[in-house]
Protein backbone atom coordinates (compact mmCIF):
# COMPACT_ATOMS: atom_id res chain seq x y z
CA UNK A 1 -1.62 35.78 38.44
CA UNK A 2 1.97 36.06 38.25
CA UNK A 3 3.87 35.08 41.26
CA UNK A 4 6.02 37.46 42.83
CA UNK A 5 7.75 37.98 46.08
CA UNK A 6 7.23 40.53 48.88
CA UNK A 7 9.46 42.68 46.75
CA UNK A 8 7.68 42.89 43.82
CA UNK A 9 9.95 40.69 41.74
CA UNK A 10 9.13 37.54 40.07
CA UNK A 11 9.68 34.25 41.92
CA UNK A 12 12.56 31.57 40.23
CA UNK A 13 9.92 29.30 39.54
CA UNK A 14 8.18 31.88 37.39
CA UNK A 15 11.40 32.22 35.20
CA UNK A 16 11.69 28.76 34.85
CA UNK A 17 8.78 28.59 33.40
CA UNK A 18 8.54 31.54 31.62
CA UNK A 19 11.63 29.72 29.86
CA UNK A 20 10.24 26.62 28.51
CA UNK A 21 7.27 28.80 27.34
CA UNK A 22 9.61 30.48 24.85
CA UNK A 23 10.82 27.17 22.81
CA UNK A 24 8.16 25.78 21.01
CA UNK A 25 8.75 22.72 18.33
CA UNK A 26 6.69 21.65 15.48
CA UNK A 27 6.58 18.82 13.74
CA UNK A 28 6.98 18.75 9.49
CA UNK A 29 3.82 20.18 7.72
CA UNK A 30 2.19 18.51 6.12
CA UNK A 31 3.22 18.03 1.94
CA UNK A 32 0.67 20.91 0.30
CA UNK A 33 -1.09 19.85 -2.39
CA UNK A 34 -1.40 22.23 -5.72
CA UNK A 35 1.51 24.57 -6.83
CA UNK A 36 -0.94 27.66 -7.34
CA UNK A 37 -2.45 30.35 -5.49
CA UNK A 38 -1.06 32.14 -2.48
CA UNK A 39 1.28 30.37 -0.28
CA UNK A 40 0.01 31.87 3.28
CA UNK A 41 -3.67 31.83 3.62
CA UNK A 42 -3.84 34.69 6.37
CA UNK A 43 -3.19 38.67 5.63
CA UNK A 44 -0.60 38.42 8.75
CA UNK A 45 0.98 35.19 6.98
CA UNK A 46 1.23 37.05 3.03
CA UNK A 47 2.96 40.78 4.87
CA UNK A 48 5.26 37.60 6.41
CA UNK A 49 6.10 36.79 3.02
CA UNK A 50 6.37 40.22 1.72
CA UNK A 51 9.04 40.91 4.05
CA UNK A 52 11.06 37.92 2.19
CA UNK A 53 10.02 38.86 -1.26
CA UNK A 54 10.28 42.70 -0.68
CA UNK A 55 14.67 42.11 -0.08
CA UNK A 56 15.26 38.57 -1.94
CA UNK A 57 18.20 39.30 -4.35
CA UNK A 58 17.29 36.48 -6.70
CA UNK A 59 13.92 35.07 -7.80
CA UNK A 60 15.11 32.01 -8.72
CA UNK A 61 15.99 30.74 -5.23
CA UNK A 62 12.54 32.13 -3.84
CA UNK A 63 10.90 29.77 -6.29
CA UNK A 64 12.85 26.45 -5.48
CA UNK A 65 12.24 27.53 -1.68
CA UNK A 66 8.95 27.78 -2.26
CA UNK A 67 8.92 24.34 -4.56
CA UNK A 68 11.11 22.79 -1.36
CA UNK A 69 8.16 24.18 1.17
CA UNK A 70 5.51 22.73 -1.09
CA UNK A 71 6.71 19.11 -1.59
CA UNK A 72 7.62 18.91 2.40
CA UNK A 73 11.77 19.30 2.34
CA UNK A 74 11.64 21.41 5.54
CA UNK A 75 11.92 19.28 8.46
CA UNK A 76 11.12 19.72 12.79
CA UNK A 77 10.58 23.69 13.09
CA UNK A 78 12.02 25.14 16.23
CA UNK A 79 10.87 28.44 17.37
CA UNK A 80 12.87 30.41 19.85
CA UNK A 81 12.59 34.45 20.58
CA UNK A 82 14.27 35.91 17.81
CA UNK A 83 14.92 32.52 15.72
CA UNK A 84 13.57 30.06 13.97
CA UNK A 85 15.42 26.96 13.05
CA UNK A 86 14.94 23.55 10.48
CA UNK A 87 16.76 21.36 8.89
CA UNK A 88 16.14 21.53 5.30
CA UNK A 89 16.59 18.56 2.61
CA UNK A 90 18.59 19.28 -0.50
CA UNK A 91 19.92 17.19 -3.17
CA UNK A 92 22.72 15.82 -1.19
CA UNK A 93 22.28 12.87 1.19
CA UNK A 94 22.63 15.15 4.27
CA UNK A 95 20.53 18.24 4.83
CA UNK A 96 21.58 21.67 5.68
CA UNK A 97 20.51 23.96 9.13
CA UNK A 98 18.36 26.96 7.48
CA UNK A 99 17.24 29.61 10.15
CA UNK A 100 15.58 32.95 10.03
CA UNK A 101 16.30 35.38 12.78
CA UNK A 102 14.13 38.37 13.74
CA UNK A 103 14.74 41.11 16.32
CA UNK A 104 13.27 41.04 19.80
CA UNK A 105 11.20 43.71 21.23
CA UNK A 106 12.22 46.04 24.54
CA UNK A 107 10.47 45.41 27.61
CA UNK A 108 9.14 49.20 27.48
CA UNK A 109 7.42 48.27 23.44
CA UNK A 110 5.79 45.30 25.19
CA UNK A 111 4.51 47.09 28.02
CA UNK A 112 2.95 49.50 25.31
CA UNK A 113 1.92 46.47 23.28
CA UNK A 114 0.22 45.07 26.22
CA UNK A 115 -1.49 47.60 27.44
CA UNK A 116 -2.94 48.63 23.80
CA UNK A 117 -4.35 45.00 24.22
CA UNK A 118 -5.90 45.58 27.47
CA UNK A 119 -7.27 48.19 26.31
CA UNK A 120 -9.39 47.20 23.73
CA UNK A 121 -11.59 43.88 24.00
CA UNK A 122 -11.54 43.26 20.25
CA UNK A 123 -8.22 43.38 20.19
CA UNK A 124 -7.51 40.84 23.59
CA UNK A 125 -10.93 38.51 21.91
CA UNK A 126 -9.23 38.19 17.90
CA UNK A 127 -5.76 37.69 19.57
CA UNK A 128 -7.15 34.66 21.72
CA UNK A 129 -8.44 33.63 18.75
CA UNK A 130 -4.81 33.53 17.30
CA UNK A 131 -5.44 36.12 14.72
CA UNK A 132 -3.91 39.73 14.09
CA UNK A 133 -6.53 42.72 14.71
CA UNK A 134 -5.80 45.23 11.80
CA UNK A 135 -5.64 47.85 14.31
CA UNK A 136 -2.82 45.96 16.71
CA UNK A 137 -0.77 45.60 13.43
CA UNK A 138 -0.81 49.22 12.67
CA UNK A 139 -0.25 50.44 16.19
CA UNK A 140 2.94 52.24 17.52
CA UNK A 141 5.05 48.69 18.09
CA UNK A 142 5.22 47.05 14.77
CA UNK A 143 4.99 43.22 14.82
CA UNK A 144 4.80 42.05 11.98
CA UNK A 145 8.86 42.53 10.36
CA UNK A 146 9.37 45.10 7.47
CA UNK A 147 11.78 44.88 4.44
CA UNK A 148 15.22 43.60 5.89
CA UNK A 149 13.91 42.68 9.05
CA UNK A 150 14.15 39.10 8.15
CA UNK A 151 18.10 38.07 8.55
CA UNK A 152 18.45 34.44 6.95
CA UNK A 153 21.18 31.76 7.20
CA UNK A 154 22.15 28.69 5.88
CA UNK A 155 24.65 26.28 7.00
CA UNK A 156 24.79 25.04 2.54
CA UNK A 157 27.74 26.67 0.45
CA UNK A 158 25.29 29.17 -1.89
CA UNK A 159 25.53 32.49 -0.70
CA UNK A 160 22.15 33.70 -1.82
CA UNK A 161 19.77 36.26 0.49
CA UNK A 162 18.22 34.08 0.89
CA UNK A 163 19.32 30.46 -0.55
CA UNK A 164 16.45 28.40 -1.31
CA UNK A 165 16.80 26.41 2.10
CA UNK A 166 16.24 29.19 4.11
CA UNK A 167 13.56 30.45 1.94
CA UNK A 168 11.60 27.25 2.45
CA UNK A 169 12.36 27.42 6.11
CA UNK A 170 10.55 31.07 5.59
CA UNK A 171 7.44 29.40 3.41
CA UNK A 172 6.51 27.03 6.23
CA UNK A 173 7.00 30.05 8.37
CA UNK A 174 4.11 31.24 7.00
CA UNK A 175 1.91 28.16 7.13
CA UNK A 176 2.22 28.65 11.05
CA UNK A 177 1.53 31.76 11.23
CA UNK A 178 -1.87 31.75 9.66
CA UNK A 179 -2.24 28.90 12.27
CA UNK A 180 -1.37 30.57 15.44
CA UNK A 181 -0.41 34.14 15.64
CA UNK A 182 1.50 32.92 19.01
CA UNK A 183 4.07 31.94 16.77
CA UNK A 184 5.04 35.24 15.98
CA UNK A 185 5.06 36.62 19.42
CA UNK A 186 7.29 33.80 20.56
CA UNK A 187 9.78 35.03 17.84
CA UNK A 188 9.37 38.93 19.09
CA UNK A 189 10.33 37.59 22.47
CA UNK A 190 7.46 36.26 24.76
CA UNK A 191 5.62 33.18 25.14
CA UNK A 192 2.04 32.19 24.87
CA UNK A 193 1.33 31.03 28.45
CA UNK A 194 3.27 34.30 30.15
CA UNK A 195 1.09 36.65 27.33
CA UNK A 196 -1.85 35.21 28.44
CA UNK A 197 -1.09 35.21 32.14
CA UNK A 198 -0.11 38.97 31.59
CA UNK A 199 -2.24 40.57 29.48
CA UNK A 200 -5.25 38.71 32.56
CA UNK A 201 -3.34 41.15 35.41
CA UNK A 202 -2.95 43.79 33.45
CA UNK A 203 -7.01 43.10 31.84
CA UNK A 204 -7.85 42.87 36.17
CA UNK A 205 -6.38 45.58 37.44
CA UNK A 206 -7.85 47.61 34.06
CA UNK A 207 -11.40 46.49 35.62
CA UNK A 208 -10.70 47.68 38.93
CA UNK A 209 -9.56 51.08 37.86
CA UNK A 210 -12.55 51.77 36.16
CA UNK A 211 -15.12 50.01 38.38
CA UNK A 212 -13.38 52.91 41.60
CA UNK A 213 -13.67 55.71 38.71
CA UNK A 214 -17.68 54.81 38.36
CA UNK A 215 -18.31 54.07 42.15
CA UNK A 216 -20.42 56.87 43.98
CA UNK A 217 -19.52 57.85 47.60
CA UNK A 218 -22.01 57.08 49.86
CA UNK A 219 -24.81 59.72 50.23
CA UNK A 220 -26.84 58.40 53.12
CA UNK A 221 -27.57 61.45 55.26
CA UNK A 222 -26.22 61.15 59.22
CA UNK A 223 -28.64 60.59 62.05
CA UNK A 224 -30.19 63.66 63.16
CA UNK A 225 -28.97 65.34 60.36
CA UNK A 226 -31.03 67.83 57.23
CA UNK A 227 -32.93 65.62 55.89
CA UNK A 228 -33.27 62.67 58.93
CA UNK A 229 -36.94 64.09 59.83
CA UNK A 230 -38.97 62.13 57.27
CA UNK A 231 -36.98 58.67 58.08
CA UNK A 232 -37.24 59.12 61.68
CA UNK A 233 -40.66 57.34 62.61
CA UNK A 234 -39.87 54.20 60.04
CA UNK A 235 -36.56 53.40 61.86
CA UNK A 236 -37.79 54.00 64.99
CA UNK A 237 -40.22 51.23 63.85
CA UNK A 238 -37.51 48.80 62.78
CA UNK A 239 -36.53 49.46 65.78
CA UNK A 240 -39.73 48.32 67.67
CA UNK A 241 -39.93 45.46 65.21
CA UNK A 242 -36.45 44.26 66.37
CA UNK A 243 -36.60 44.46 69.48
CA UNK A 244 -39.94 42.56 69.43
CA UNK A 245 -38.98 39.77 67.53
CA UNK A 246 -38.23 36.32 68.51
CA UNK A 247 -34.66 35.57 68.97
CA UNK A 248 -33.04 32.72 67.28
CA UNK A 249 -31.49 30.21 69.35
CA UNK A 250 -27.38 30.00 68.63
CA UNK A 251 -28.01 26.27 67.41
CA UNK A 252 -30.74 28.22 65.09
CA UNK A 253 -28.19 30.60 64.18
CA UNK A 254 -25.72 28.06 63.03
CA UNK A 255 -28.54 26.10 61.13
CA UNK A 256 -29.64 28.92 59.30
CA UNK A 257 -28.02 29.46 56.03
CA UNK A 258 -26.36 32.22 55.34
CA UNK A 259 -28.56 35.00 53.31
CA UNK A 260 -26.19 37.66 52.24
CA UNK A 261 -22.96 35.82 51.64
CA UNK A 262 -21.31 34.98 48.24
CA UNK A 263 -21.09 30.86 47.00
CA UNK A 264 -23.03 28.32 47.10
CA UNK A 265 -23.65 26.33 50.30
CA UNK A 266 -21.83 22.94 50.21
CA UNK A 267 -24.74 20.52 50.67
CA UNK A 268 -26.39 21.88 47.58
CA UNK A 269 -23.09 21.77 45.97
CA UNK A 270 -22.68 18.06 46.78
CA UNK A 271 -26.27 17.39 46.43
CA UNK A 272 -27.42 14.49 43.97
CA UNK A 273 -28.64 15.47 40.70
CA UNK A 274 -29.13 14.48 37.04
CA UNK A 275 -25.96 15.13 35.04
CA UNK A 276 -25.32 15.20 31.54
CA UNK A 277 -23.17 12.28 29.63
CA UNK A 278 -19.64 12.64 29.41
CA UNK A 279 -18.69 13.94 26.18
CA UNK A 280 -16.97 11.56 22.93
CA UNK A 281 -13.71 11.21 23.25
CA UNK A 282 -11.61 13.33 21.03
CA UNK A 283 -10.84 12.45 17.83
CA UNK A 284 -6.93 11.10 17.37
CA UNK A 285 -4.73 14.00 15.96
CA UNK A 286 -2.67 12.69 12.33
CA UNK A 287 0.52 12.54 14.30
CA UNK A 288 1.75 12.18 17.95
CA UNK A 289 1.76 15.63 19.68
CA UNK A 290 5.69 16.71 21.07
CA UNK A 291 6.62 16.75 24.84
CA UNK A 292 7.48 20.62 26.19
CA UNK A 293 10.72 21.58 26.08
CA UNK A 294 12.36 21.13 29.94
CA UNK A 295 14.35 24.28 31.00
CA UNK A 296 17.78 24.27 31.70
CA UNK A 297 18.66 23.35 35.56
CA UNK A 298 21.57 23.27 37.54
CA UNK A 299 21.86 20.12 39.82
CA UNK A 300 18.82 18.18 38.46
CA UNK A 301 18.57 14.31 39.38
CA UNK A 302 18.22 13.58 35.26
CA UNK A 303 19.30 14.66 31.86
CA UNK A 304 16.56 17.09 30.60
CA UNK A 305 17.49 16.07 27.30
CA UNK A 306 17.03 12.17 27.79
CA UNK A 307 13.59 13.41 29.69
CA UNK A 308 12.61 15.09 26.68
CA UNK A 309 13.62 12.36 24.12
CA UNK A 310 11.85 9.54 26.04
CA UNK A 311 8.39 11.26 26.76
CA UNK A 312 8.92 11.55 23.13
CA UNK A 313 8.74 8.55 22.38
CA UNK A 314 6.29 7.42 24.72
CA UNK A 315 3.36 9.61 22.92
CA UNK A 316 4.92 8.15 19.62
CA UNK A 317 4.36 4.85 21.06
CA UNK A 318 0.56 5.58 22.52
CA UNK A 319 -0.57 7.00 19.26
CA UNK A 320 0.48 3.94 17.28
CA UNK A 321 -1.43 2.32 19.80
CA UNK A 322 -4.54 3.89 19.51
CA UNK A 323 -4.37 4.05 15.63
CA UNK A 324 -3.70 0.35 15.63
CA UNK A 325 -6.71 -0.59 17.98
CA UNK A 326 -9.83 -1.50 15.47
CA UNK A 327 -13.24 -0.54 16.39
CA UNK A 328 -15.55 -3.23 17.66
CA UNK A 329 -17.63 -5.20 15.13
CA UNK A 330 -21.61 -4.59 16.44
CA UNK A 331 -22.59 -7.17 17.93
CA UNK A 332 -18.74 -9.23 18.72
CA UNK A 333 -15.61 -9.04 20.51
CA UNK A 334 -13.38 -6.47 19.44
CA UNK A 335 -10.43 -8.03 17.98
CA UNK A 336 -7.35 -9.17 19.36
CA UNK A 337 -4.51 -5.71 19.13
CA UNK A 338 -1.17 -6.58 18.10
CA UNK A 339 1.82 -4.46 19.57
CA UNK A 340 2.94 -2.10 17.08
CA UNK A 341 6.57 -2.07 18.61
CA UNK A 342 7.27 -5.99 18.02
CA UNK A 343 10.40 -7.38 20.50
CA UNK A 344 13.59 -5.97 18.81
CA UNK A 345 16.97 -6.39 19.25
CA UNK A 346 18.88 -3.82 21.44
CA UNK A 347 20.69 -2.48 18.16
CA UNK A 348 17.66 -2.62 16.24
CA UNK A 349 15.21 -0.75 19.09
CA UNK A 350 18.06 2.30 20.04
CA UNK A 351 17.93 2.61 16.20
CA UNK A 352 13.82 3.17 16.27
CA UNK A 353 14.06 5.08 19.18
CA UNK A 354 16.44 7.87 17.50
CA UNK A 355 14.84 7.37 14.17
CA UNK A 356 10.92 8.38 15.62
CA UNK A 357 11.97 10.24 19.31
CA UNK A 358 14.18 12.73 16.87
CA UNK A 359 12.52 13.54 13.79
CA UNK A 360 15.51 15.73 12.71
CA UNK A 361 18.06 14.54 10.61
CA UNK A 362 21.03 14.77 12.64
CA UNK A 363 22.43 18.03 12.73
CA UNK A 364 21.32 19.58 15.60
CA UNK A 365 23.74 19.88 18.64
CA UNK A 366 21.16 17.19 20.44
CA UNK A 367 21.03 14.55 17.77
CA UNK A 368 24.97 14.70 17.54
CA UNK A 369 25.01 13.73 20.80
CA UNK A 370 22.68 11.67 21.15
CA UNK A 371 24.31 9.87 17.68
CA UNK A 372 27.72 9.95 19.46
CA UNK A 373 26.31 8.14 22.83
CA UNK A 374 24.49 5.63 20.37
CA UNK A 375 27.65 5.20 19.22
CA UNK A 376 30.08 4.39 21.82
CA UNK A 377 27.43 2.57 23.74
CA UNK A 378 27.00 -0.24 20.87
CA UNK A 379 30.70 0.57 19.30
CA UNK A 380 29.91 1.85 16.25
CA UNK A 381 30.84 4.96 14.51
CA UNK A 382 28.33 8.04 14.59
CA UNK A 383 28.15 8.04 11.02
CA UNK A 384 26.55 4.46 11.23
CA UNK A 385 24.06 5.44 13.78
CA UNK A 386 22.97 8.68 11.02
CA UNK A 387 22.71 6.25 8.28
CA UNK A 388 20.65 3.62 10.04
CA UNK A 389 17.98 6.00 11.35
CA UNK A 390 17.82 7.18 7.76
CA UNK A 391 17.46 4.24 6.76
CA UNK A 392 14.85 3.15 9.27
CA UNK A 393 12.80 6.74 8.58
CA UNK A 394 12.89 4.97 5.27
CA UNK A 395 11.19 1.45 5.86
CA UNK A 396 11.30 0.98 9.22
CA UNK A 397 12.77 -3.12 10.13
CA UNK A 398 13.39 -3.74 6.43
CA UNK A 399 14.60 -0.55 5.87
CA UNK A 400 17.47 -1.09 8.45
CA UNK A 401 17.60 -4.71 7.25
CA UNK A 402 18.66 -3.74 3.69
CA UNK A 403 21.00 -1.36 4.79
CA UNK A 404 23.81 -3.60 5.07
CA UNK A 405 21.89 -6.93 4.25
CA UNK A 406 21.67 -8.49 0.31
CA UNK A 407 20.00 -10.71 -0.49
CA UNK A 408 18.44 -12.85 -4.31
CA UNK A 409 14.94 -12.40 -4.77
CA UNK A 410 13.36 -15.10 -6.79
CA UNK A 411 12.61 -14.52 -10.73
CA UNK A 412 9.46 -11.89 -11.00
CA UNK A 413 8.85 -8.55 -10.03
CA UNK A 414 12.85 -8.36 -10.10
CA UNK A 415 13.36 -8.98 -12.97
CA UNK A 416 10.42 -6.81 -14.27
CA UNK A 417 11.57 -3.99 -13.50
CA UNK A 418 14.72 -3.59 -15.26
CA UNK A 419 12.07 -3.69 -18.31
CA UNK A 420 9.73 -1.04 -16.76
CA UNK A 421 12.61 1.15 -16.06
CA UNK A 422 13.61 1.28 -19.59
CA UNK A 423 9.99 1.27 -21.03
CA UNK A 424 9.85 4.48 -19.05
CA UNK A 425 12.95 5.80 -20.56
CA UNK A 426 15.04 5.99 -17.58
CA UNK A 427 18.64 5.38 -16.94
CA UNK A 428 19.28 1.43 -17.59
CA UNK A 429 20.77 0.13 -13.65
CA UNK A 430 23.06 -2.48 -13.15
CA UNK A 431 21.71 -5.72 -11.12
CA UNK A 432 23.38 -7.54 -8.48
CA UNK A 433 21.89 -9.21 -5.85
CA UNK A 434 18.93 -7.74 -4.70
CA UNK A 435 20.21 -3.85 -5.96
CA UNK A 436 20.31 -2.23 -9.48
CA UNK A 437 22.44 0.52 -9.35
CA UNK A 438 24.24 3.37 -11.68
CA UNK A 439 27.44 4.12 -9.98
CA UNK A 440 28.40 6.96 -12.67
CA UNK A 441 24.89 8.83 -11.49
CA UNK A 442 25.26 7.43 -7.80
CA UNK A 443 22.03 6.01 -7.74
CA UNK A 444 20.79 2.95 -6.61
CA UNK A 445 17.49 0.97 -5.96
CA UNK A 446 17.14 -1.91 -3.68
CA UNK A 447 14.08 -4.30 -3.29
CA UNK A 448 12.90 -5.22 -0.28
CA UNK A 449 11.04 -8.38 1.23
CA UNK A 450 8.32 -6.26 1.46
CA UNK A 451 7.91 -6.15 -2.50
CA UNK A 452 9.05 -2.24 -2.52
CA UNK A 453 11.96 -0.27 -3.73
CA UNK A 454 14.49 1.82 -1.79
CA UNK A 455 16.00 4.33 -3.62
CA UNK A 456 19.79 5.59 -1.99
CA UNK A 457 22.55 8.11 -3.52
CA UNK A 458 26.07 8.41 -3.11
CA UNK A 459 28.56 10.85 -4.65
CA UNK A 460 29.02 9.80 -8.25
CA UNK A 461 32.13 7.22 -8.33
CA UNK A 462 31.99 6.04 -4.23
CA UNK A 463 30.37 3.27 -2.25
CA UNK A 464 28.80 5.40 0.42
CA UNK A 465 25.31 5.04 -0.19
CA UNK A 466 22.32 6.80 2.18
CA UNK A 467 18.84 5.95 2.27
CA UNK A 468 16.81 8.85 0.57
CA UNK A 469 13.52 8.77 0.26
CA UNK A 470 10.46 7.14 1.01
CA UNK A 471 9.90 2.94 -0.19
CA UNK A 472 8.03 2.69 -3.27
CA UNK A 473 6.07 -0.23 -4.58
CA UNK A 474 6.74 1.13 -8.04
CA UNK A 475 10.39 1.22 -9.49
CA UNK A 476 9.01 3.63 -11.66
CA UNK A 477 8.07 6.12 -9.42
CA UNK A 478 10.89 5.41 -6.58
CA UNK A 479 13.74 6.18 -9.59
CA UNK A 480 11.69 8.63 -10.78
CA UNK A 481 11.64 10.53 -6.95
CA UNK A 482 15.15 10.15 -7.16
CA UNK A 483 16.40 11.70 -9.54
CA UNK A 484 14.19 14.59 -9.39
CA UNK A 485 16.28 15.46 -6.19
């Protein structure tokens, strides 16, 4: 139930937490496989789409959005009422802020949305469910958006409507939608856990309404009353029989359980019994699940945003853990585990914890900050602290090792690949030291210890070169990647 105060209104601690229930994050979906069929696999998820399709000015950029969405360009998804916000990668080195901004809905359409829900236990069981009754979607508050309902922006230079970031922020849009229809209501304006909470008072007091409109008044006739002749003799036998009776002792009375009362008396409760086994333990999700977001506070004794970042990385940490512990061989000892956060240098461990705690790419008003604190606290520039967590999204240790490190790998795969490269008719790199580069494309591949490639770009003619990519074992396929961007 919703707390409130003596006045009706709804306590602070409510509204804080009605707050963090309307910012919900999600992590990058997952790269979808195929480049046919329908995008959104829900009804609720296509009439998303439609909305885009129904206004887009060019179908062009609604294809490379929808090629971007596919291969997995859209980063962390941010859902807020009214917004939704990703960054998106592009084909330059740093990615652009795409968001997609719907309107809200008035207090006075949710209290007729709510109430239509109430109303009608299909409609309350399919929305717990997370999917759209037919009938909710075609009631009097629309929720799903109409042509021009969708308002996109983009913070890249093409001034498309929409550009083909935004329009792959709108793709995976759709992907969680047919998901959770939650999503959805969080962008009309309300949150899962204060829907829920709602739509149970108003369900409650629904219940009570109608169990006082089917409740008889009592009809019993009064004592000496029409009617009382008949019943006269039988109570004036209960009577008899009560008076009659042995009387219980109070120690009797306090023994004797109570007949007519609701619940379950507590030494039956408690009582020993056979119980079933505890159920398997659940099986571990494909990536680590993201902390809340903390509401804003006046006067706290911490930074919610340092809160936030750690317990970030603390269920980053615990589900490398559990993937890295093996299963027990039947019959032995189940091997020894080995940490997978080795002992790292200061430097090298502030770099992990931005690189997997913040999954964005850096332009987010947090990740600025957090870059610039990086910064002054280990006096380097912010730009540094961008690169190196790109570069350690890329390859982790190596990764930031061959940022700024060369080094001469011995004769072999080396010096293979130069010969692979041009066997697959691709551009013919430079070598030097551990790199072959084209500075006239601003491309460049660098092997690692590891025996993999790390592609990087630059703007054709300088020497500032970004990590972009994943590390490939194949300098085939990692130049390949690269200059498909």
């Amino acid at each position: 139930m919703t707390p409130r105060t003596p006045s009706g209104r709804r306590t602070p601690a409510y509204a804080v937490a009605a707050r963090a229930d309307r910012s919900r994050t999600f992590p990058p979906l997952p790269v979808r496989a195929g480049a046919g069929g329908l995008f959104a696999a829900s009804w609720w998820g296509s009439a998303w789409l439609d909305a885009l399709e129904t206004t887009a000015l060019d179908s062009a950029r609604l294809a490379r959005g929808r090629a971007y969405a596919r291969d997995g360009h859209v980063d962390t998804i941010n859902v807020t009422p009214g917004r939704v916000i990703a960054t998106v990668r592009g084909s330059r080195p740093r990615p652009y802020s795409a968001e997609i901004r719907l309107r809200t809905l008035s207090d006075q359409e949710w209290d007729t949305l709510l109430d239509a829900i109430a109303a009608e236990p299909a409609q309350l069981t399919a929305l717990l469910a997370k999917k759209l009754p037919s009938a909710l979607a075609d009631s009097e508050v629309r929720l799903l958006p109409g042509p021009g309902d969708l308002v996109p922006r983009c913070s890249c230079p093409d001034n498309g409507r929409p550009c083909k970031h935004a329009a792959a922020l709108c793709f995976q849009v759709a992907r969680l939608l047919d998901a959770d229809l939650f999503v959805l209501l969080l962008m009309r304006g309300r949150g899962e856990r204060e829907l829920l909470d709602e739509l149970s008072r108003r369900n409650t007091a629904l219940t009570a309404r109608e169990a006082r409109a089917h409740t008889r008044p009592d009809t019993a006739p009064a004592p000496g009353g029409p009617g009382t002749e008949g019943l006269a003799p039988t109570a004036a036998g209960e009577r008899d029989a009560a008076d009659t009776a042995p009387r219980a002792t109070p120690h009797q009375d306090a023994a004797a359980p109570e007949a007519t009362g609701p619940g379950v008396l507590a030494r039956a409760a408690l009582a020993d019994r056979p119980r079933p086994p505890l159920p398997p333990p659940m099986p571990l999700p494909a990536q680590p699940g993201c902390p809340p977001a903390l509401p804003d506070g006046d006067g706290l004794p911490f930074d919610p945003d340092t809160l936030t970042f750690l317990a970030a990385d603390a269920a980053d940490r615990a589900h490398a853990c559990l993937s890295a512990t093996a299963p027990a061989h039947p019959g032995g000892a189940r091997p020894a585990r080995r940490s997978p956060f080795p002992d790292l240098p200061p430097w090298e461990d502030a770099v992990r914890l931005a690189a997997t705690a913040h999954p964005t790419a850096g332009l987010t008003s947090a990740t600025r900050a957090l870059y610039r604190d990086l910064a002054a606290a280990t006096g380097r520039e912010p730009t540094d602290v961008a690169r190196s967590v790109a570069a350690w999204r890329q390859g982790g240790p190596e990764g930031l090792t061959l940022l700024d490190t060369t080094w001469n790998p011995p004769a072999g795969d080396f010096d293979r690949a130069r010969s692979a490269l041009l066997a697959a008719d691709l551009p013919a790199l430079r070598p030097r030291h551990n790199h072959l580069t084209d500075p006239e494309r601003g491309i460049q591949l660098r092997f690692g210890h590891d025996n993999r490639w790390y592609p990087y770009e630059a703007e054709p003619g300088t020497d500032d070169w970004w990590p972009t990519g994943p590390a490939d074992p194949d300098p085939v396929g990692a130049l390949t990647t690269l200059l498909a961007r």
